[in-house]
C-alpha atoms as a PDB file:
ATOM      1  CA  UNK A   1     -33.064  20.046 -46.001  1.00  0.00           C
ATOM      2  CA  UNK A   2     -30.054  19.488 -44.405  1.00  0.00           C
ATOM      3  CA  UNK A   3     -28.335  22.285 -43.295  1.00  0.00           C
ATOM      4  CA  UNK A   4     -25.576  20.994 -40.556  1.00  0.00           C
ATOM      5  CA  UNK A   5     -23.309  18.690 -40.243  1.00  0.00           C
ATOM      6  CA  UNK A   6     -22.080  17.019 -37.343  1.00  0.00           C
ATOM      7  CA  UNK A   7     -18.949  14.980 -36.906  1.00  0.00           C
ATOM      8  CA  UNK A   8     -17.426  12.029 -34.808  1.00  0.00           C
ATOM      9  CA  UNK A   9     -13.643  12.554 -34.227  1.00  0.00           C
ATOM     10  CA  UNK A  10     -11.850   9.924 -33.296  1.00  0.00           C
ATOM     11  CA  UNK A  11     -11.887   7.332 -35.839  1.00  0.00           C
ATOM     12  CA  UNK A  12     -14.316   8.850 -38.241  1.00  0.00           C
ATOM     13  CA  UNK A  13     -12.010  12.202 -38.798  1.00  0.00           C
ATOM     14  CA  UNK A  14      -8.761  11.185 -37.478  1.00  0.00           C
ATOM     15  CA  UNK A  15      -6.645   8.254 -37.662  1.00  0.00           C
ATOM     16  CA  UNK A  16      -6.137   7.060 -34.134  1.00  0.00           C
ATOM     17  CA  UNK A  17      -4.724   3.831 -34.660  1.00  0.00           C
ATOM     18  CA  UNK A  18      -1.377   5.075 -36.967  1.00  0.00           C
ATOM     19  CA  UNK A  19      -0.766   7.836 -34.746  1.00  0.00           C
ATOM     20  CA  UNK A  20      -0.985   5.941 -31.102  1.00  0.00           C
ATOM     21  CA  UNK A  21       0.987   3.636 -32.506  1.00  0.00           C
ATOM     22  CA  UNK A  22       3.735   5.507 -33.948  1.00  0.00           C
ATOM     23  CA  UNK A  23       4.155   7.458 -30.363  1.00  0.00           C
ATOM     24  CA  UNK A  24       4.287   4.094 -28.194  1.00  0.00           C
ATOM     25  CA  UNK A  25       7.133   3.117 -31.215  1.00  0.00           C
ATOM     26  CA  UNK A  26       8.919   6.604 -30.960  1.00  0.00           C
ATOM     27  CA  UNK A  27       8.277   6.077 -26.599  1.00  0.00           C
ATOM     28  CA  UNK A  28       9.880   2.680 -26.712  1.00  0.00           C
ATOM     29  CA  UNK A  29      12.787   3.463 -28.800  1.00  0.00           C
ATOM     30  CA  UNK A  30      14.729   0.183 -29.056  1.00  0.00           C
ATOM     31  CA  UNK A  31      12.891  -1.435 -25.903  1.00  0.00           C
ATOM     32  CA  UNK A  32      10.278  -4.269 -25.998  1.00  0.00           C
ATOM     33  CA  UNK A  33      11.818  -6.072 -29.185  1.00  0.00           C
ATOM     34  CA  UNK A  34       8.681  -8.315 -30.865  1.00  0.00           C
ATOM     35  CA  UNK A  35       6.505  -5.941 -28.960  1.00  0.00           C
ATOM     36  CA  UNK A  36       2.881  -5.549 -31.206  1.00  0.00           C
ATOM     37  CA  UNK A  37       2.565  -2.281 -30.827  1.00  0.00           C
ATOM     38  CA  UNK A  38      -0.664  -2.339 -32.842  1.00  0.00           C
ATOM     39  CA  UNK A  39      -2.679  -4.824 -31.076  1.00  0.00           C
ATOM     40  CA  UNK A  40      -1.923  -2.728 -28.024  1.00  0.00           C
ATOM     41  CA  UNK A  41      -3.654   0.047 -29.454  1.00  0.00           C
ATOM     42  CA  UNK A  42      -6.423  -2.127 -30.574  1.00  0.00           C
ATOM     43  CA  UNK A  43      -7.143  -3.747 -27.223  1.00  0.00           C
ATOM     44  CA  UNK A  44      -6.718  -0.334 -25.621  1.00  0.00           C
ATOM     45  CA  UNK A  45      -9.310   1.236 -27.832  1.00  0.00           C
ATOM     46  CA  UNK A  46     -11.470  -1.697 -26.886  1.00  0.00           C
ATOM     47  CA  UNK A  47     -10.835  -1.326 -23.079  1.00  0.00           C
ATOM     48  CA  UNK A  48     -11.993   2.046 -23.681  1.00  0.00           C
ATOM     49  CA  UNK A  49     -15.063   1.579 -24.689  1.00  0.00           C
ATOM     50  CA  UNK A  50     -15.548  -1.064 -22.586  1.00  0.00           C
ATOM     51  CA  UNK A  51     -15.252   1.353 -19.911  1.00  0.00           C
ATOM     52  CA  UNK A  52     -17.807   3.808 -21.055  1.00  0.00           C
ATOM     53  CA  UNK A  53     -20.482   1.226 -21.825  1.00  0.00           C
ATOM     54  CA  UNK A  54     -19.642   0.684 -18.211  1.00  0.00           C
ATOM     55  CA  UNK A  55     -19.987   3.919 -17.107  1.00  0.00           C
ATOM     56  CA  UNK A  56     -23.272   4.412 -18.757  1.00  0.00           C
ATOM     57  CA  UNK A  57     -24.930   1.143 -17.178  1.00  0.00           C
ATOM     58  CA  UNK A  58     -23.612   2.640 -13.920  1.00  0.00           C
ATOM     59  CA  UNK A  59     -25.304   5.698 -14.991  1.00  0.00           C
ATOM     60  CA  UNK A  60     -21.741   7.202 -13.513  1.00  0.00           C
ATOM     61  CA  UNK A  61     -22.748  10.695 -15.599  1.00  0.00           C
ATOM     62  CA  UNK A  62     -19.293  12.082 -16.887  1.00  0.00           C
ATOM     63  CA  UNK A  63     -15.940  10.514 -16.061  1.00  0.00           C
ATOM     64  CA  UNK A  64     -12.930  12.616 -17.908  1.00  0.00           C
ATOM     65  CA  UNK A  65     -12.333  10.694 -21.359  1.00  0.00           C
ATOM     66  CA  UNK A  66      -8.616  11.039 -20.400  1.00  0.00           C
ATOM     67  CA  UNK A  67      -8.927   9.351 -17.714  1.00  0.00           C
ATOM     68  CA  UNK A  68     -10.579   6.831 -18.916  1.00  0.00           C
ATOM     69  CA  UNK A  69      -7.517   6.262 -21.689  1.00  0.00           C
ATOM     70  CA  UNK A  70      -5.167   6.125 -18.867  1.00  0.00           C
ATOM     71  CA  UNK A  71      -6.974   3.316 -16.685  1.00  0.00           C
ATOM     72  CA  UNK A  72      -7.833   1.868 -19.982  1.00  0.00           C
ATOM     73  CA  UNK A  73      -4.088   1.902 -20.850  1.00  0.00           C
ATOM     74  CA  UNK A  74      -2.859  -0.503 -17.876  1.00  0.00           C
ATOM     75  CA  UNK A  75      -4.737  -3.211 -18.767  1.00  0.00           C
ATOM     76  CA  UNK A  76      -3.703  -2.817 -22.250  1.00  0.00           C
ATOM     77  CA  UNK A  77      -0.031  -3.136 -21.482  1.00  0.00           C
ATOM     78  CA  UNK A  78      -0.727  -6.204 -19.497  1.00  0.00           C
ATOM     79  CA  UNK A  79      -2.504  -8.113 -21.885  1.00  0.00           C
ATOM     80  CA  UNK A  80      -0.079  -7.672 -24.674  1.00  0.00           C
ATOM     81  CA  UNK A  81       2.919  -8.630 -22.130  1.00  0.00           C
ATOM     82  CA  UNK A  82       4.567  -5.071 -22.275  1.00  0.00           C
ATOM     83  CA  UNK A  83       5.923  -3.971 -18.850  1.00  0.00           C
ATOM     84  CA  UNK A  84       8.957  -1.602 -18.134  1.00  0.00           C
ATOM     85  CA  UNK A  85       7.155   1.380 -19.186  1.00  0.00           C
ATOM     86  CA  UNK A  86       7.761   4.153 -16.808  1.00  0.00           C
ATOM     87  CA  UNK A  87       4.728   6.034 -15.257  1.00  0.00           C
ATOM     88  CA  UNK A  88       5.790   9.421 -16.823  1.00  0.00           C
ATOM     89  CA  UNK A  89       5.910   7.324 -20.344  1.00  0.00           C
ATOM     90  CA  UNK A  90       2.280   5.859 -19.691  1.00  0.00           C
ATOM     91  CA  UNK A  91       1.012   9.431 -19.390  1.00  0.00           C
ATOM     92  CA  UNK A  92       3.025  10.785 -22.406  1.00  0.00           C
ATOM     93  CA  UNK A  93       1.930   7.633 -24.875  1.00  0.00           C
ATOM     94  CA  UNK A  94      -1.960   8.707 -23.219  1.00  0.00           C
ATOM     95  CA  UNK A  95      -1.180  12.300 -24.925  1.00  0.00           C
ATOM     96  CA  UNK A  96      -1.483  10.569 -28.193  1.00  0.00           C
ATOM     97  CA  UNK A  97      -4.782  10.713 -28.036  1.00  0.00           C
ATOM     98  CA  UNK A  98      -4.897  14.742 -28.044  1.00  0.00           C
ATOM     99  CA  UNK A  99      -2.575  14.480 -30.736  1.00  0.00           C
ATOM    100  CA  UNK A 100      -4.477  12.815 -32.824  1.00  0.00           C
ATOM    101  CA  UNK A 101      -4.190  13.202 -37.213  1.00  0.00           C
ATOM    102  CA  UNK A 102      -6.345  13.510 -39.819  1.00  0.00           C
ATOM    103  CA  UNK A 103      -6.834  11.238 -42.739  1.00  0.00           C
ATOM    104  CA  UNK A 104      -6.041  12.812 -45.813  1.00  0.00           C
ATOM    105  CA  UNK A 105      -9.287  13.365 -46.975  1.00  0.00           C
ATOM    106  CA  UNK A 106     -10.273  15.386 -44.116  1.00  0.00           C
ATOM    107  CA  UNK A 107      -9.307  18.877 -44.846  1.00  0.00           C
ATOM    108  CA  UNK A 108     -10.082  19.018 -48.338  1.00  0.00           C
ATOM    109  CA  UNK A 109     -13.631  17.419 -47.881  1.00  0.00           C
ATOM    110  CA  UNK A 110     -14.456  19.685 -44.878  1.00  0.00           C
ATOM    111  CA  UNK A 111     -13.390  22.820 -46.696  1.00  0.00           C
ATOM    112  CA  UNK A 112     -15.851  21.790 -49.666  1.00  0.00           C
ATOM    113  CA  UNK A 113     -18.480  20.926 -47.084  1.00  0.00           C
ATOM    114  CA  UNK A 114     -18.090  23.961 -45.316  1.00  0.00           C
ATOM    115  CA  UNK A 115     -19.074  25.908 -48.515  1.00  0.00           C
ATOM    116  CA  UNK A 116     -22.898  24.959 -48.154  1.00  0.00           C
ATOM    117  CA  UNK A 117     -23.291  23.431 -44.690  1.00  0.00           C
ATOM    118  CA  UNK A 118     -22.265  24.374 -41.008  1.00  0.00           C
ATOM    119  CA  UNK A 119     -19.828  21.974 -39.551  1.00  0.00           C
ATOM    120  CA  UNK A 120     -19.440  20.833 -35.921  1.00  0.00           C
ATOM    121  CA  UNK A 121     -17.719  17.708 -33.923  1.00  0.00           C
ATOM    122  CA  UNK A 122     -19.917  15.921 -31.875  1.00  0.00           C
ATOM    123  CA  UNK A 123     -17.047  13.477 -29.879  1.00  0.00           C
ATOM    124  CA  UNK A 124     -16.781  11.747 -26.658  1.00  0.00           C
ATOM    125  CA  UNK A 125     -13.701  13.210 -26.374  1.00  0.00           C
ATOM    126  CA  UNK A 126     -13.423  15.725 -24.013  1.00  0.00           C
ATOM    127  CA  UNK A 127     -14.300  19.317 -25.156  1.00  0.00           C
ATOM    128  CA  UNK A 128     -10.170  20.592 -24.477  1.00  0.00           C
ATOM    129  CA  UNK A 129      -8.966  17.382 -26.492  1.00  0.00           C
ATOM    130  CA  UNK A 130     -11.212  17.767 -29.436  1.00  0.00           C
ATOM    131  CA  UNK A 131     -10.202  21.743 -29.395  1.00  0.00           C
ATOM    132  CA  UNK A 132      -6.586  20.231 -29.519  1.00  0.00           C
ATOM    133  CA  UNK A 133      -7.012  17.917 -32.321  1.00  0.00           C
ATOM    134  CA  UNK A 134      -8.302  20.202 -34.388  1.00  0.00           C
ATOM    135  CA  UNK A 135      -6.048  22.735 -34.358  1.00  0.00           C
ATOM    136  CA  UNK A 136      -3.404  20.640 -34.990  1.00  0.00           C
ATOM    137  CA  UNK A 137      -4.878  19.867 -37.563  1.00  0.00           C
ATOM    138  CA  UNK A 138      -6.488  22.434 -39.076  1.00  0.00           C
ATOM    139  CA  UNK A 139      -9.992  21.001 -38.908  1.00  0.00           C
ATOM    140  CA  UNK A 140     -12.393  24.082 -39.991  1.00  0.00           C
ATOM    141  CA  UNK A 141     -15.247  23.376 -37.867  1.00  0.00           C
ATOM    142  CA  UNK A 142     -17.116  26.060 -37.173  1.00  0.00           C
ATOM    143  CA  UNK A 143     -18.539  25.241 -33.745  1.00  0.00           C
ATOM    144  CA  UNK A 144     -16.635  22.106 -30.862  1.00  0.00           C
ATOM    145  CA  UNK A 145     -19.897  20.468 -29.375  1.00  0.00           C
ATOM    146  CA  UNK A 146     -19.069  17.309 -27.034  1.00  0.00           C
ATOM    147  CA  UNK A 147     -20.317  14.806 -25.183  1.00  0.00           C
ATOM    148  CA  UNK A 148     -18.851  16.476 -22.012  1.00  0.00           C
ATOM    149  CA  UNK A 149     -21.019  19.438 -22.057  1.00  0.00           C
ATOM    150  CA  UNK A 150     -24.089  17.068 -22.172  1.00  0.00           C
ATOM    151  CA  UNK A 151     -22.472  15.441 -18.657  1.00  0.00           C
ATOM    152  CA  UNK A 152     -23.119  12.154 -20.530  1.00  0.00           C
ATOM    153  CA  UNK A 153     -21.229   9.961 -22.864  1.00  0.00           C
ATOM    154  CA  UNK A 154     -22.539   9.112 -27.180  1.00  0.00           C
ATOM    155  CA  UNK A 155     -25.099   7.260 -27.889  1.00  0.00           C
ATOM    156  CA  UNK A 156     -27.038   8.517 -25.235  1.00  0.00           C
ATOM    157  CA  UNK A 157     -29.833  10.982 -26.768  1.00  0.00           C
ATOM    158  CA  UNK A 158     -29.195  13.911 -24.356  1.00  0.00           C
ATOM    159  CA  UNK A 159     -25.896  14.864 -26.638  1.00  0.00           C
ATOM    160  CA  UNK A 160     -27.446  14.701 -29.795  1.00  0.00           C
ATOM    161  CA  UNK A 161     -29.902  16.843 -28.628  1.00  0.00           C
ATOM    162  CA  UNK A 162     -27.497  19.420 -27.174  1.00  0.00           C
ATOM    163  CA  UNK A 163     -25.944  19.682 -30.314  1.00  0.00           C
ATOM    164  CA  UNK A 164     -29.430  20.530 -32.505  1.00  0.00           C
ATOM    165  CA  UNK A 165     -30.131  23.108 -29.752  1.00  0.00           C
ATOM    166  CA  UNK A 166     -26.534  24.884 -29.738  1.00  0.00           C
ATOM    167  CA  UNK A 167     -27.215  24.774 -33.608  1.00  0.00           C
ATOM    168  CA  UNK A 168     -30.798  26.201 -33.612  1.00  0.00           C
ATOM    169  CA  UNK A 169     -31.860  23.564 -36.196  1.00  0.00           C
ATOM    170  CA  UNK A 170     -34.377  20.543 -35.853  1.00  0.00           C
ATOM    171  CA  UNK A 171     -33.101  16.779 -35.915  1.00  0.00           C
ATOM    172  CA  UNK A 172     -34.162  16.509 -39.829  1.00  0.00           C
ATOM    173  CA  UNK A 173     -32.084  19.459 -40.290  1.00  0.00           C
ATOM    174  CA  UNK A 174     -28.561  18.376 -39.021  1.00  0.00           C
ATOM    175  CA  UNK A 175     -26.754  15.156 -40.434  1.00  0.00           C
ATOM    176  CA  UNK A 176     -24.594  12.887 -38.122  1.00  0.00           C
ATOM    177  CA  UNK A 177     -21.521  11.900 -39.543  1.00  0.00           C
ATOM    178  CA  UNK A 178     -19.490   9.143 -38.412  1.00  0.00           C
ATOM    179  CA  UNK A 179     -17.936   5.360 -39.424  1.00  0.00           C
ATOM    180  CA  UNK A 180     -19.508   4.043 -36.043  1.00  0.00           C
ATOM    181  CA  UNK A 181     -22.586   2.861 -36.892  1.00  0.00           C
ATOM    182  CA  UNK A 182     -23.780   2.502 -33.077  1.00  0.00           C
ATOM    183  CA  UNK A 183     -23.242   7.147 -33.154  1.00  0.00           C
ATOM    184  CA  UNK A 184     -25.390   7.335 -36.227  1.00  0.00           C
ATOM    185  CA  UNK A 185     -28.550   4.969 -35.402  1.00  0.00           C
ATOM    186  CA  UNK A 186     -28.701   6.532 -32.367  1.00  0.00           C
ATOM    187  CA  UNK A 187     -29.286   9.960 -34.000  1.00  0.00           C
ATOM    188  CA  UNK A 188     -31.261   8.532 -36.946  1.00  0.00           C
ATOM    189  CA  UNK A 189     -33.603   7.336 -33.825  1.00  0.00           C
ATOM    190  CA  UNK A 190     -34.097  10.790 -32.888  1.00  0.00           C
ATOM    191  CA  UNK A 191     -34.786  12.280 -36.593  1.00  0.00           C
ATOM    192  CA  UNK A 192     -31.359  13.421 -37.546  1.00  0.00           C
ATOM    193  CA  UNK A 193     -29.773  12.563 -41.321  1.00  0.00           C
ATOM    194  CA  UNK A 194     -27.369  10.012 -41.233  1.00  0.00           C
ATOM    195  CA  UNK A 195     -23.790   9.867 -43.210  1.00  0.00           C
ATOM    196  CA  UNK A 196     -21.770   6.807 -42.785  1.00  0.00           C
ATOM    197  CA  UNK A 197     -18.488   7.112 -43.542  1.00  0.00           C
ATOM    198  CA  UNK A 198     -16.242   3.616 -44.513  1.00  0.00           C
ATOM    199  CA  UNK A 199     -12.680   3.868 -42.623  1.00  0.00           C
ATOM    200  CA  UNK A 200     -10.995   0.267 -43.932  1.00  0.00           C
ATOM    201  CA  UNK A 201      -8.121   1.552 -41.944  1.00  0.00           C
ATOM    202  CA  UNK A 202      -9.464   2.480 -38.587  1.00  0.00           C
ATOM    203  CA  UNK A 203      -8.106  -0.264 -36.705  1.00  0.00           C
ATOM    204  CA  UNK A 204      -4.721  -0.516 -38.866  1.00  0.00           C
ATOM    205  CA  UNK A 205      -3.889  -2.634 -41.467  1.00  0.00           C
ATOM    206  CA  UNK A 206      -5.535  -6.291 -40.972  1.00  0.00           C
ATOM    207  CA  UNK A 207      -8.196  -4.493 -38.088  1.00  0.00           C
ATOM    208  CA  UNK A 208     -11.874  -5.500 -38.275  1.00  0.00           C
ATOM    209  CA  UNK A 209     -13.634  -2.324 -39.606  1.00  0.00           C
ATOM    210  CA  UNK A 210     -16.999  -2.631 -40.267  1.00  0.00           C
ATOM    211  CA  UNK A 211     -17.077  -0.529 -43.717  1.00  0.00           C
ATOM    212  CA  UNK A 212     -20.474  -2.344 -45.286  1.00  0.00           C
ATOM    213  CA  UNK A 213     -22.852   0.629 -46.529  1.00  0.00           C
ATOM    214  CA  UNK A 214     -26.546  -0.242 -45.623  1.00  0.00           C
ATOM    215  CA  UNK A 215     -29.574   1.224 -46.826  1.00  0.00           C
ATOM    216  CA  UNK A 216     -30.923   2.603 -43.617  1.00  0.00           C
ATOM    217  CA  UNK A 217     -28.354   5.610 -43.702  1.00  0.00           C
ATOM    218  CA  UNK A 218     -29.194   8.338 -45.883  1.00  0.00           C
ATOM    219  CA  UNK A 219     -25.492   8.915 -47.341  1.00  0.00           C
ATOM    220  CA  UNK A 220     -22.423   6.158 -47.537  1.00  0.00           C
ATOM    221  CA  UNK A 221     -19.252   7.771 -48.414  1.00  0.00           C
ATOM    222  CA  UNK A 222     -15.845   5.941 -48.916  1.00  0.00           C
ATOM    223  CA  UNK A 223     -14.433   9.325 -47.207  1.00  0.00           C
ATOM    224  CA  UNK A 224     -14.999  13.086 -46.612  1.00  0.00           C
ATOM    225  CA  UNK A 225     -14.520  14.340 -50.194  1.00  0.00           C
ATOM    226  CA  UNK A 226     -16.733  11.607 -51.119  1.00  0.00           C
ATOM    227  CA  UNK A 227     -19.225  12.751 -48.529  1.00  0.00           C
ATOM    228  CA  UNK A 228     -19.149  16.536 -50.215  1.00  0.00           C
ATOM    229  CA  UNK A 229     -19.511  14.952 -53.619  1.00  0.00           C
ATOM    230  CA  UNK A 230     -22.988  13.767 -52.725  1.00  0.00           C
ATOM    231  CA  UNK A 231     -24.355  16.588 -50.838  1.00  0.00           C
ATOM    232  CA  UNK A 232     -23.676  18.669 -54.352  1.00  0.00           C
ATOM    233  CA  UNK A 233     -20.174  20.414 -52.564  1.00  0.00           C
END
């Protein structure tokens, strides 16, 4: 019986592509006229991962997920065509990812969740981001787990594993969360419950979200209230 939940954070809980793009907006002011600000913050989420698949071939261990968003953000700016950004604007816009909000059906569904289950994050985000995040806003996790204090980066199975020992529960007893499907195979692999969660919107209106529900997870929610609806919440 499931007894735990764990949680991805960017993407699955928050809504990283509204918010990055409103500060690189509220950054540029009246700059950049016909600049796309949201393919920039598509092709910069996509350098990013690019980068830690990277990493993890390398087997570079951890590299600081900020960091990462910074180099990431360069190439980013060049492929859209957007220059005249000042280096102390590049590192503000790469605080948008600390700053990151929830989707409205965050809060609620974690506060019925929390009722029955213990809730913890389980990001790639580093540990002082994630802490950030949710405070902001006003995630009620009980416990921050991260890929950082694994030294390695999700899917690899030495952070899911982390997590079930922190909790002091067996795979079959902890659910992964998340609307990457890549996070929760990789935990289903190693005997944890599965919850995929459909975010149309992750990649901003017209983005290519894969939202299909499949019979190999356990749970597919349209959201987080939906989520606590089927565990009985």
């Amino acid at each position: 019986m499931v007894q735990a939940l764990l949680f991805d954070v960017q993407g699955t809980a928050t809504d990283f592509h509204s918010t990055v793009a409103g500060e690189a907006r509220r950054i540029a002011g009246d700059r950049f006229a016909g600049a796309d600000w949201d393919a920039l913050v598509r092709r910069w989420r996509a350098g990013y991962f690019t980068a830690l698949e990277a990493s993890r071939r390398r087997h570079d261990g951890w590299v600081p997920v900020h960091w990462v968003y910074r180099d990431a953000l360069e190439a980013a700016l060049d492929d859209c065509d957007i220059a005249g950004l000042s280096g102390v604007e590049r590192d503000e816009l790469t605080l948008a990812w600390r700053r990151l909000r929830p989707w409205p059906d965050v809060v609620p569904g974690l506060t019925r969740l929390k009722s029955r289950h213990t809730l913890a994050t389980l990001s790639n985000a580093d540990v002082s981001t994630v802490i950030e995040i949710s405070k902001r806003g006003g995630l009620p996790w009980d416990a921050v787990f991260a890929a950082e204090m694994a030294g390695v980066f999700k899917p690899d199975p030495a952070v899911y594993r982390l997590a079930a020992t922190y909790l002091g529960r067996e795979p079959a007893e902890i659910m992964m969360v998340a609307s990457h499907k890549y996070d929760i195979r990789a935990a289903a692999r190693l005997g944890f419950a599965t919850a995929f969660v459909a975010r149309p919107l992750e990649f901003g209106v017209g983005g290519d979200a894969d939202t299909a529900y499949s019979d190999e997870f356990d749970v597919n929610a349209s959201d987080f209230v939906d989520l606590a609806e089927q565990l009985g919440c």
